[in-house]
C-alpha atoms as a PDB file:
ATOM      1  CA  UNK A   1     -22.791  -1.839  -9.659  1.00  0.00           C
ATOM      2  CA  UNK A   2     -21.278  -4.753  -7.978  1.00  0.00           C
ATOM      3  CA  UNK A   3     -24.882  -6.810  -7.692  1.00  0.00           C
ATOM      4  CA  UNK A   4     -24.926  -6.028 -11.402  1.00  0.00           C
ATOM      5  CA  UNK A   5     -20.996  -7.635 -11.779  1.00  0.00           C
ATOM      6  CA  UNK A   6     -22.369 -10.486  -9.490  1.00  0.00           C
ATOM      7  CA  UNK A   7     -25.301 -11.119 -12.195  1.00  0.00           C
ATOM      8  CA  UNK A   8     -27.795  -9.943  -9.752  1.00  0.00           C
ATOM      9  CA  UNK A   9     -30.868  -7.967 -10.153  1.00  0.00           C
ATOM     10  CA  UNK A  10     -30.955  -5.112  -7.464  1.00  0.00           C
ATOM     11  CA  UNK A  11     -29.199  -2.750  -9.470  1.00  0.00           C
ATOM     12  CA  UNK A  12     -30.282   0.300 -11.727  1.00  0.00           C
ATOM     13  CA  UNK A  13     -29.672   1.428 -15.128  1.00  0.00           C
ATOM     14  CA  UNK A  14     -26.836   3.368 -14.605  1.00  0.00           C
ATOM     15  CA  UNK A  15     -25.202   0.802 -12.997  1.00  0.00           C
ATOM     16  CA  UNK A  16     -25.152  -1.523 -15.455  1.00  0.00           C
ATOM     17  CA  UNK A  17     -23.998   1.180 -17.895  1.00  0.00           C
ATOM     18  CA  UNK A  18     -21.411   2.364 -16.031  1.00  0.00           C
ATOM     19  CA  UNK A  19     -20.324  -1.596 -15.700  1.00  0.00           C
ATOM     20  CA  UNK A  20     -20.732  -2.352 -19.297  1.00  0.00           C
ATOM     21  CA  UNK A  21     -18.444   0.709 -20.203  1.00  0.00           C
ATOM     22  CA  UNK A  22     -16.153  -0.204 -17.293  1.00  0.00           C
ATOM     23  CA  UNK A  23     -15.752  -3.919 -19.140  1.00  0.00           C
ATOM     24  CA  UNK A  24     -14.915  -2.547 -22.121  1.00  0.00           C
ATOM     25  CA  UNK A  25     -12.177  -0.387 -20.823  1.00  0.00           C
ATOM     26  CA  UNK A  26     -10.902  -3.288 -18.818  1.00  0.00           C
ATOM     27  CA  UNK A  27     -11.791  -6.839 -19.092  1.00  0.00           C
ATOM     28  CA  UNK A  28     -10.732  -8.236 -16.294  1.00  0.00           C
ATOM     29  CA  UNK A  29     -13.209  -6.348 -13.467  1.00  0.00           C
ATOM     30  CA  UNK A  30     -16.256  -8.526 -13.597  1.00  0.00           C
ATOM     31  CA  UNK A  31     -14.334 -11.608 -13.462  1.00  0.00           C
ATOM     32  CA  UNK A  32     -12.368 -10.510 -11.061  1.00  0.00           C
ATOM     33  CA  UNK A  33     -15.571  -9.238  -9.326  1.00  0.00           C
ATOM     34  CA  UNK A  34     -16.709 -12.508  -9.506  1.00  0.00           C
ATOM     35  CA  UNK A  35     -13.412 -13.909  -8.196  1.00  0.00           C
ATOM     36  CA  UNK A  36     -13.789 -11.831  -5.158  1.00  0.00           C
ATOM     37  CA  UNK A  37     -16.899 -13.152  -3.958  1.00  0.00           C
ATOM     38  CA  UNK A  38     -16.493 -16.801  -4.485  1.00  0.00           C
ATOM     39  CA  UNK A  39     -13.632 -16.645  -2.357  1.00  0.00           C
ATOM     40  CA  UNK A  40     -15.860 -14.729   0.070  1.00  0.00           C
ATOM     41  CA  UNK A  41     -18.057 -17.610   0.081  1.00  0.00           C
ATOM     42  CA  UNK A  42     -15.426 -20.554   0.378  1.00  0.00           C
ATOM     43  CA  UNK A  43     -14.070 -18.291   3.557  1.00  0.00           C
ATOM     44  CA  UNK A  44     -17.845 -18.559   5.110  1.00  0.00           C
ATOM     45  CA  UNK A  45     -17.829 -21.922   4.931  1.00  0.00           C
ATOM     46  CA  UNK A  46     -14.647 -22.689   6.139  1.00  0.00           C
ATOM     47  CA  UNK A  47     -15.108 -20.871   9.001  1.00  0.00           C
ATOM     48  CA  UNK A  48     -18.320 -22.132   9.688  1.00  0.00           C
ATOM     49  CA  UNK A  49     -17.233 -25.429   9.458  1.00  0.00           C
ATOM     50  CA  UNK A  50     -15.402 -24.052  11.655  1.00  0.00           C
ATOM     51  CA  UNK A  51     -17.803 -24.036  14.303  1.00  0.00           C
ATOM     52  CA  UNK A  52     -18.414 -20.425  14.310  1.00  0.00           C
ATOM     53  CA  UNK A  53     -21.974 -18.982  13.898  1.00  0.00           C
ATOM     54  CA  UNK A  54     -21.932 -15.762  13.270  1.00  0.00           C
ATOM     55  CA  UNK A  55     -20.246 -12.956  11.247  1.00  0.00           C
ATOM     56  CA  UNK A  56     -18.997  -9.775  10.711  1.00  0.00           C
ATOM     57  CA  UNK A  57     -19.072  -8.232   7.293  1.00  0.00           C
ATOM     58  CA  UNK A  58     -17.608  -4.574   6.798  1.00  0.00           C
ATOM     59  CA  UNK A  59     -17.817  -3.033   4.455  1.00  0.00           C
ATOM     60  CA  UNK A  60     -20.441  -4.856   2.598  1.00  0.00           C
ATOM     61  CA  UNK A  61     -22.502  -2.891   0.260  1.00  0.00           C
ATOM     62  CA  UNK A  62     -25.527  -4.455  -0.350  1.00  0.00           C
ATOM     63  CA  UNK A  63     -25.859  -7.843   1.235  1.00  0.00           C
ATOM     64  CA  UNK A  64     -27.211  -9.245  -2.082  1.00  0.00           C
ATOM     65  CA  UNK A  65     -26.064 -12.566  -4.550  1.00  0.00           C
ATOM     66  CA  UNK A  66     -24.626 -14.990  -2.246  1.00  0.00           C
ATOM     67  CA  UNK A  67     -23.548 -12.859   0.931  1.00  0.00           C
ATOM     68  CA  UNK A  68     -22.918 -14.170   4.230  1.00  0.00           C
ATOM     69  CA  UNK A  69     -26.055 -15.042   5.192  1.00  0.00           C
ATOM     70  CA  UNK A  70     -26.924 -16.996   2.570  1.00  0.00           C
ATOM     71  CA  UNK A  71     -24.083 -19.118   2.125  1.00  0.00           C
ATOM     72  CA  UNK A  72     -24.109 -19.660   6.280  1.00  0.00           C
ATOM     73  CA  UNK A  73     -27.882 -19.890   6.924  1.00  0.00           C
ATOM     74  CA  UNK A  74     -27.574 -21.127  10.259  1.00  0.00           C
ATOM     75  CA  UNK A  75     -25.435 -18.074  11.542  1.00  0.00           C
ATOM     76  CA  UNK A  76     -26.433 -14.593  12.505  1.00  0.00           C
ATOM     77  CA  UNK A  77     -24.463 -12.088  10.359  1.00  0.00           C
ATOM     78  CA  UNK A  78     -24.015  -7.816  10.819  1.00  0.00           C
ATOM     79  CA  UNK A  79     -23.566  -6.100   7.524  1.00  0.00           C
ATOM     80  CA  UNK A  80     -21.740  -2.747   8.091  1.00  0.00           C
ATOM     81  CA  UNK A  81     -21.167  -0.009   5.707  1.00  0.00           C
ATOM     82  CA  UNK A  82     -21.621   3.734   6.155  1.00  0.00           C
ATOM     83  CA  UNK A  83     -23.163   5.132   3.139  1.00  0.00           C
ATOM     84  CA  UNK A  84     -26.508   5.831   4.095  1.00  0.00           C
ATOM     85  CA  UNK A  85     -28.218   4.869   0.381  1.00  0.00           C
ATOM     86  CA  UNK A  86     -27.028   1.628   0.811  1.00  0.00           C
ATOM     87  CA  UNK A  87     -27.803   1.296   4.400  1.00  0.00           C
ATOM     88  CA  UNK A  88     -31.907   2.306   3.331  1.00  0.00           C
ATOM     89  CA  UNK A  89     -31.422  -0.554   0.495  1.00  0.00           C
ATOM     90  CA  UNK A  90     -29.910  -3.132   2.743  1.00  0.00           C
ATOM     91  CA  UNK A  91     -32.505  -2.607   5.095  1.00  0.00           C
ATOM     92  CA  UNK A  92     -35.507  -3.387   2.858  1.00  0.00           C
ATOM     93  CA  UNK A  93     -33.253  -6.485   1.336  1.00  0.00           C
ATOM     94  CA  UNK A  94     -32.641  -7.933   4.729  1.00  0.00           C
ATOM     95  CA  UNK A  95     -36.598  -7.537   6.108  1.00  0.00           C
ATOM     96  CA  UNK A  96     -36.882 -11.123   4.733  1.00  0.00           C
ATOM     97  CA  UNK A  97     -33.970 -12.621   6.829  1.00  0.00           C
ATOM     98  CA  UNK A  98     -35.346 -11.441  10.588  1.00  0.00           C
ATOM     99  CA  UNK A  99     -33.498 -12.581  13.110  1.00  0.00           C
ATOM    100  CA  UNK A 100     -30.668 -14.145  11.110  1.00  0.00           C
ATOM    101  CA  UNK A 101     -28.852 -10.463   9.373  1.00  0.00           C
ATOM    102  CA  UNK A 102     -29.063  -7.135  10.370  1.00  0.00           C
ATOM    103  CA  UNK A 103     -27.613  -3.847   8.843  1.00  0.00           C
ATOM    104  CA  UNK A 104     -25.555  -1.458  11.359  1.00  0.00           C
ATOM    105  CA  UNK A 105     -24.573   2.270   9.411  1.00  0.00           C
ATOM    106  CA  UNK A 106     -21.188   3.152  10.674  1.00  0.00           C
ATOM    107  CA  UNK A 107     -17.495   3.259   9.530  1.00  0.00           C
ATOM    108  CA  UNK A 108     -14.871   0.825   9.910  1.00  0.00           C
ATOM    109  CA  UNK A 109     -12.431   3.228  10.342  1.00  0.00           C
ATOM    110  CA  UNK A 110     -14.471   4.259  13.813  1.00  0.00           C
ATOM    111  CA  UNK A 111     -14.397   0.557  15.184  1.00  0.00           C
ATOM    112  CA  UNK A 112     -16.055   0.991  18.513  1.00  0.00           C
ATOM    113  CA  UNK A 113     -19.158   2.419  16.853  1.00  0.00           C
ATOM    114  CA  UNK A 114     -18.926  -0.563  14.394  1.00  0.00           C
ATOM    115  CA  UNK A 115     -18.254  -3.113  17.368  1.00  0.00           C
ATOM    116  CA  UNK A 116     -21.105  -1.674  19.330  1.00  0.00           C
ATOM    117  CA  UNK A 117     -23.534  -1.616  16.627  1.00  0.00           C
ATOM    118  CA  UNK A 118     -22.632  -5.208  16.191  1.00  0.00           C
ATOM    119  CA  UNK A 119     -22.747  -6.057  19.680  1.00  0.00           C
ATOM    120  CA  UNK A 120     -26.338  -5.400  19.588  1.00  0.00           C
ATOM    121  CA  UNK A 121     -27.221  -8.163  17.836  1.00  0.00           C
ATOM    122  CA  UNK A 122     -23.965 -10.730  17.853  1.00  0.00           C
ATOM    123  CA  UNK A 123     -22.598 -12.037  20.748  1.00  0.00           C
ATOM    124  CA  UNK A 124     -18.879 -10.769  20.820  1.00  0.00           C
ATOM    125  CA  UNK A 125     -17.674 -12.727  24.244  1.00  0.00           C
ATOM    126  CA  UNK A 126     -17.962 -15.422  21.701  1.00  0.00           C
ATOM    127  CA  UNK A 127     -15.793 -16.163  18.141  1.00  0.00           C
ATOM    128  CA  UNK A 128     -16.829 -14.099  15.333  1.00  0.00           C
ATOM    129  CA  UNK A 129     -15.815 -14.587  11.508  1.00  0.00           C
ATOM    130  CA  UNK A 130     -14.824 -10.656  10.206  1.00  0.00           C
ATOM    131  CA  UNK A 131     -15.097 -10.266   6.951  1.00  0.00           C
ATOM    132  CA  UNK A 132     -13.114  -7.249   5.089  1.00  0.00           C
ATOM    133  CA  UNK A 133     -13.382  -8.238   2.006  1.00  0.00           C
ATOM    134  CA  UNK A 134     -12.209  -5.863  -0.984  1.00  0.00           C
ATOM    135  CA  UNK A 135     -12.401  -3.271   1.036  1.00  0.00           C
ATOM    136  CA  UNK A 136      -9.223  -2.608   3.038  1.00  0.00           C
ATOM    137  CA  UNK A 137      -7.901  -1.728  -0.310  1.00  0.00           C
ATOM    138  CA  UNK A 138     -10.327   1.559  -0.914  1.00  0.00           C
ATOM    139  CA  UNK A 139      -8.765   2.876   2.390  1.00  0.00           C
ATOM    140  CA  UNK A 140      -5.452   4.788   1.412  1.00  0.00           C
ATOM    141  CA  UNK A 141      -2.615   4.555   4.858  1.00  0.00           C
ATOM    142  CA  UNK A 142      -3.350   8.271   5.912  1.00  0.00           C
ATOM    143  CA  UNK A 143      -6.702   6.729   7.150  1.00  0.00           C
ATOM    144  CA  UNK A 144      -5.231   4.675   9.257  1.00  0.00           C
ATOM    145  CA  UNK A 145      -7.025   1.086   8.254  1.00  0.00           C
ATOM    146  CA  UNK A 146      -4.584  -0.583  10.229  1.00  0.00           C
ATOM    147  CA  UNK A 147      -5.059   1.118  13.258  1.00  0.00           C
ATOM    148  CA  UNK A 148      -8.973   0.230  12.842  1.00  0.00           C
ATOM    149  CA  UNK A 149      -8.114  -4.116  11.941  1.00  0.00           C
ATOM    150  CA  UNK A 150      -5.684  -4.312  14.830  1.00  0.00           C
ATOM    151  CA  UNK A 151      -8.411  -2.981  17.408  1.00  0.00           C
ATOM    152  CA  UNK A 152     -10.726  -5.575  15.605  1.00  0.00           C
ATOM    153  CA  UNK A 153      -8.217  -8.269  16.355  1.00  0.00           C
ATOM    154  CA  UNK A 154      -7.761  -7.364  19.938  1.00  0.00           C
ATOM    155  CA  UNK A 155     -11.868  -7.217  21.009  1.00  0.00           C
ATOM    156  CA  UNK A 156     -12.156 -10.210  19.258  1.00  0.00           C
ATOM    157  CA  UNK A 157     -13.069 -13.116  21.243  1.00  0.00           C
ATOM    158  CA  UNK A 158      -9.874 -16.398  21.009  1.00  0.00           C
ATOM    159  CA  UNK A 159     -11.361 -18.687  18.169  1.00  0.00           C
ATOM    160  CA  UNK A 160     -12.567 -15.610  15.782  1.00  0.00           C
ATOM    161  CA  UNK A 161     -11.397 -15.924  12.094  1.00  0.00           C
ATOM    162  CA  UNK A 162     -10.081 -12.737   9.976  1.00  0.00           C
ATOM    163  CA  UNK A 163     -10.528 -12.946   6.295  1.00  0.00           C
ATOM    164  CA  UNK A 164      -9.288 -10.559   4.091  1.00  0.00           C
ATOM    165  CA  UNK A 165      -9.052  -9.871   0.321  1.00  0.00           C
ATOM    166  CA  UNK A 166      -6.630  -6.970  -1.635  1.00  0.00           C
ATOM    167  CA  UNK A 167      -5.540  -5.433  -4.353  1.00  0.00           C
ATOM    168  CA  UNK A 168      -2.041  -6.087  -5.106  1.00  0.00           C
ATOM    169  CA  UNK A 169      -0.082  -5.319  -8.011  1.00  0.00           C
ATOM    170  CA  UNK A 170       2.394  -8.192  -7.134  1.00  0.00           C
ATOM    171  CA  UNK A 171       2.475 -11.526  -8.309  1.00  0.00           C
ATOM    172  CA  UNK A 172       2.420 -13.884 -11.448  1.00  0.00           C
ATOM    173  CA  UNK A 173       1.779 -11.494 -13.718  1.00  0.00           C
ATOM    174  CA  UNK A 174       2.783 -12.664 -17.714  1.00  0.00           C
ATOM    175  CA  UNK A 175       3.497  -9.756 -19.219  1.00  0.00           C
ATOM    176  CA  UNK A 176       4.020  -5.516 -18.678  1.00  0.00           C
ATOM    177  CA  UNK A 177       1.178  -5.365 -20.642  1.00  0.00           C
ATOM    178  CA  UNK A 178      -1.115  -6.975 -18.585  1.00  0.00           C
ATOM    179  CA  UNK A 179       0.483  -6.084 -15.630  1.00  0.00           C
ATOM    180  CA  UNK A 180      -0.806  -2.052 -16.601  1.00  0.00           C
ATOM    181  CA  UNK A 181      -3.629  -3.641 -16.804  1.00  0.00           C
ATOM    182  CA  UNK A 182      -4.463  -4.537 -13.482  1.00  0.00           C
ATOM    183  CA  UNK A 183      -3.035  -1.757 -12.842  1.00  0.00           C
ATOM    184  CA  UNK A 184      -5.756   0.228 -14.318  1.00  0.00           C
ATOM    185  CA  UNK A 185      -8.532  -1.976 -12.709  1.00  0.00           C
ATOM    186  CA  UNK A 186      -7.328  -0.913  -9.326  1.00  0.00           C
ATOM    187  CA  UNK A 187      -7.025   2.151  -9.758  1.00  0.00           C
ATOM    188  CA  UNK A 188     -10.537   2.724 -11.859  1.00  0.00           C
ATOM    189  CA  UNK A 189     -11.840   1.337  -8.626  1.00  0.00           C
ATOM    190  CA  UNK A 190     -10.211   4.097  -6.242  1.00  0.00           C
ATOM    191  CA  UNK A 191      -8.008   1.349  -4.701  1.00  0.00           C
ATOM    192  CA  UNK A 192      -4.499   1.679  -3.310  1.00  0.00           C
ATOM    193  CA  UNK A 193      -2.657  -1.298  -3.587  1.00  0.00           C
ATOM    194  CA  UNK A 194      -0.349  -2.942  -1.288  1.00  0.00           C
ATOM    195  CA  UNK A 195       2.490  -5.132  -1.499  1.00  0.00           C
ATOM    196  CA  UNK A 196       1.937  -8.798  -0.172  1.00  0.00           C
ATOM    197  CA  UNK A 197       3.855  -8.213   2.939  1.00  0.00           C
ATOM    198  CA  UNK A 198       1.510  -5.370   3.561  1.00  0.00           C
ATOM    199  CA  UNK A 199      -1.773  -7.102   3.358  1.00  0.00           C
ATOM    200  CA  UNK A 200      -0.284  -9.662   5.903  1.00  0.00           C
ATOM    201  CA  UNK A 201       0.767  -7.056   8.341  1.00  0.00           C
ATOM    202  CA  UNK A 202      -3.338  -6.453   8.610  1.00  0.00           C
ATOM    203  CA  UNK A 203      -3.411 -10.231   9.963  1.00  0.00           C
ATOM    204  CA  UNK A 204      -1.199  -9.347  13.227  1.00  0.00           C
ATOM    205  CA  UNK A 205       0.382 -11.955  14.869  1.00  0.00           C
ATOM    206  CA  UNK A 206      -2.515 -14.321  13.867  1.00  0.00           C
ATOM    207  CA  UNK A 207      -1.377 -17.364  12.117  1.00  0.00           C
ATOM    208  CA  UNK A 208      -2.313 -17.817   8.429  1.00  0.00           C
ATOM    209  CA  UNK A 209      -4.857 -21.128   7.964  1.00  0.00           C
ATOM    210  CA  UNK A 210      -3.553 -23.132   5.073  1.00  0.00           C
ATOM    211  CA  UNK A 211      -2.625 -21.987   2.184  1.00  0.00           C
ATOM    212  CA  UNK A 212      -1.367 -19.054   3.162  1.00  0.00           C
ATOM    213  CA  UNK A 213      -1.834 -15.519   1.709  1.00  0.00           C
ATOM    214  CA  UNK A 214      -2.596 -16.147  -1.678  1.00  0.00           C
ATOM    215  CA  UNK A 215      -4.129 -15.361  -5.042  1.00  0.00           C
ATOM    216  CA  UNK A 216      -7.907 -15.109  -4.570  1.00  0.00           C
ATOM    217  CA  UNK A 217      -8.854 -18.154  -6.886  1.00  0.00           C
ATOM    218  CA  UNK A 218      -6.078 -20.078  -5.357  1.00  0.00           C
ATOM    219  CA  UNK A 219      -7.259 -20.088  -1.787  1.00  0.00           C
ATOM    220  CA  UNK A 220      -9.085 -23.545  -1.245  1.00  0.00           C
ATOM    221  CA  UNK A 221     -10.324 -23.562  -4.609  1.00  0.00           C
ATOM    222  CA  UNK A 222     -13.705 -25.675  -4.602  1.00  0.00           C
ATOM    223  CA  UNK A 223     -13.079 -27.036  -8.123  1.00  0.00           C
ATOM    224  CA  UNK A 224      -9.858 -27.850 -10.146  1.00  0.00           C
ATOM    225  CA  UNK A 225      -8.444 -25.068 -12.573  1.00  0.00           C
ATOM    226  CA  UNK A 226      -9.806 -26.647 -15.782  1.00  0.00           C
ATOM    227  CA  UNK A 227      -7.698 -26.368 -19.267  1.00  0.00           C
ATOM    228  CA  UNK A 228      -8.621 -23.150 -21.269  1.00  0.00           C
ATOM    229  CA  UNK A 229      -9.812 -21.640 -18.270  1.00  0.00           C
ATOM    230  CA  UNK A 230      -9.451 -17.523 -18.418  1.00  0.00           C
ATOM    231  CA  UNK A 231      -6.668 -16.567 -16.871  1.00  0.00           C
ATOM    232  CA  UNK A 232      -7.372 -14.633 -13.545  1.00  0.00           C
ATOM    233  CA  UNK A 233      -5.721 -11.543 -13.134  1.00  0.00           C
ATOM    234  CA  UNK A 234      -2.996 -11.908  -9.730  1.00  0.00           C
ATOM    235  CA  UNK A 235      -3.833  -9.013  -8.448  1.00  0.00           C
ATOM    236  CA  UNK A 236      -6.362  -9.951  -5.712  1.00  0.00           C
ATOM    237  CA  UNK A 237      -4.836 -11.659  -2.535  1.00  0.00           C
ATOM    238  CA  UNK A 238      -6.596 -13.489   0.090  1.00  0.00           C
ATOM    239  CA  UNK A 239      -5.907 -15.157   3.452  1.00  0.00           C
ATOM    240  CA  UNK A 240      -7.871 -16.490   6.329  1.00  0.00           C
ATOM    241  CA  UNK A 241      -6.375 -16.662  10.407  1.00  0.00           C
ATOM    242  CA  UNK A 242      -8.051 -17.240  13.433  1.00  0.00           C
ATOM    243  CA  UNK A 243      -7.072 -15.998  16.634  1.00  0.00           C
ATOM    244  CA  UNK A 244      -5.215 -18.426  18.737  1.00  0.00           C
ATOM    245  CA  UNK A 245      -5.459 -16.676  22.226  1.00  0.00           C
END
C-alpha cells in the first residue's frame, strides 16, 4: 500500500483499493505519505554527504520508489523488517542491487538479532546512518521501542547518524477540525502518537543537527514552500543527530 501512496508499481489490487478508500476517508495520508519519504531522502543525503557509506533502514517495508539505496548509490544499505511476505518481496526487488542492499528478516524490537543480521554485510566498527523512519510510531510504549533505539545508539560506532520520523498530534495545527483529522490518519494507521518531547527522548543524549526536531517538510527543505502550496498536515516530526563520542 505504501509503494502504491509513493506512485509506484509493486503493489496489488487491493492495495490500491484499500488506498483509494483510505483517501477518501482522509485526505491528508498520501501526501503525507509522500511527505514522509522525501524527508527520508533529504536525511540520506545529508548524511552521506556526510561521509558515511552505508545504512541502516528498519523497518522498511519494501525497499521500493526512492529508498536508501537509490538515493545513496555509492553506499551499502540493510533493509530490516520482520514480516516474512515482505521479506520474500524485498528479496526478489533487491536481486538487481548485489552487493550494494541486502534484506535481513528480524524485529527491531530484538536489536541484537537486527545488529547481527546487519553486521553480516555492513561494517559496524565503522559510522552507520539508522534509519527509523515512520515506524517508531506503530510501536505502542509497552513494547518497549525505547529500550530497542537506546541499545542502537550505544553499538553504534562515534560518527553514526540517527534519523527519525513520528506521528505527533502536536504542533501548528489551524483548526479542531483538522486537528481530528490527523488525528484520524494516525490512528487509521495503528500509530500511537507521541508528544514532541517524546520523540526526542528516542535521540538520547545525541545532539540534534540543524534544524532541530521539526515538522517533516520543514527539515532542510530542498525547495522553497511555494504560494498555494497544500498545506501539510503537522503531525509528522523529524530530526537527524549523529553520535559525537
Amino acid at each position: 500500500m505504501y509503494d502504491y501512496m509513493l506512485g509506484g508499481k509493486d503493489n496489488f489490487a487491493v492495495d490500491r483499493q484499500a488506498i483509494d478508500q483510505l483517501a477518501e476517508l482522509i485526505p491528508e495520508a498520501v501526501p503525507l505519505a509522500r511527505a514522509n519519504r522525501a524527508f527520508l531522502q533529504r536525511a540520506v543525503r545529508y548524511v552521506a554527504r556526510a561521509g558515511v557509506d552505508q545504512f541502516l533502514d528498519l523497518g522498511s517495508g519494501l525497499p521500493t520508489q526512492g529508498s536508501a539505496h537509490e538515493v545513496a548509490p555509492e553506499a551499502r544499505v540493510v533493509y530490516v523488517d520482520h514480516d516474512p511476505v515482505v521479506a520474500a518481496h524485498a528479496t526478489a526487488l533487491l536481486r538487481h542491487s548485489p552487493g550494494r542492499a541486502r534484506f535481513v528478516q528480524a524485529d527491531l524490537l530484538d536489536p541484537e538479532e537486527v545488529l547481527a543480521g546487519a553486521g553480516e554485510f555492513l561494517d559496524l566498527d565503522r559510522p552507520v546512518g539508522v534509519l527509523l523512519v515512520s515506524i517508531l510510531h506503530f510501536l505502542p510504549d509497552g513494547t518497549d521501542p525505547q529500550r530497542a533505539v537506546a541499545v542502537l545508539r550505544e553499538r553504534l560506532a562515534p560518527g553514526g547518524y540517527l534519523v527519525i520520523s513520528h506521528a505527533t498530534t502536536l504542533g501548528n495545527v489551524e483548526d479542531e477540525e483538522r486537528a481530528a483529522s490527523y488525528r484520524r490518519s494516525a490512528s487509521a494507521s495503528g500509530g500511537t502518537d507521541r508528544s514532541p518531547a517524546q520523540i526526542r527522548a528516542f535521540f538520547g543524549d545525541w545532539p540534534l543537527e540543524p534544524p532541530g526536531l521539526v515538522q517533516a517538510t520543514d527539515w532542510r527543505p530542498d525547495r522553497p514552500k511555494l504560494v498555494g502550496d497544500w498545506s501539510l498536515p503537522s503531525s509528522l516530526m523529524a530530526g537527524v543527530a549523529r553520535k559525537i563520542t
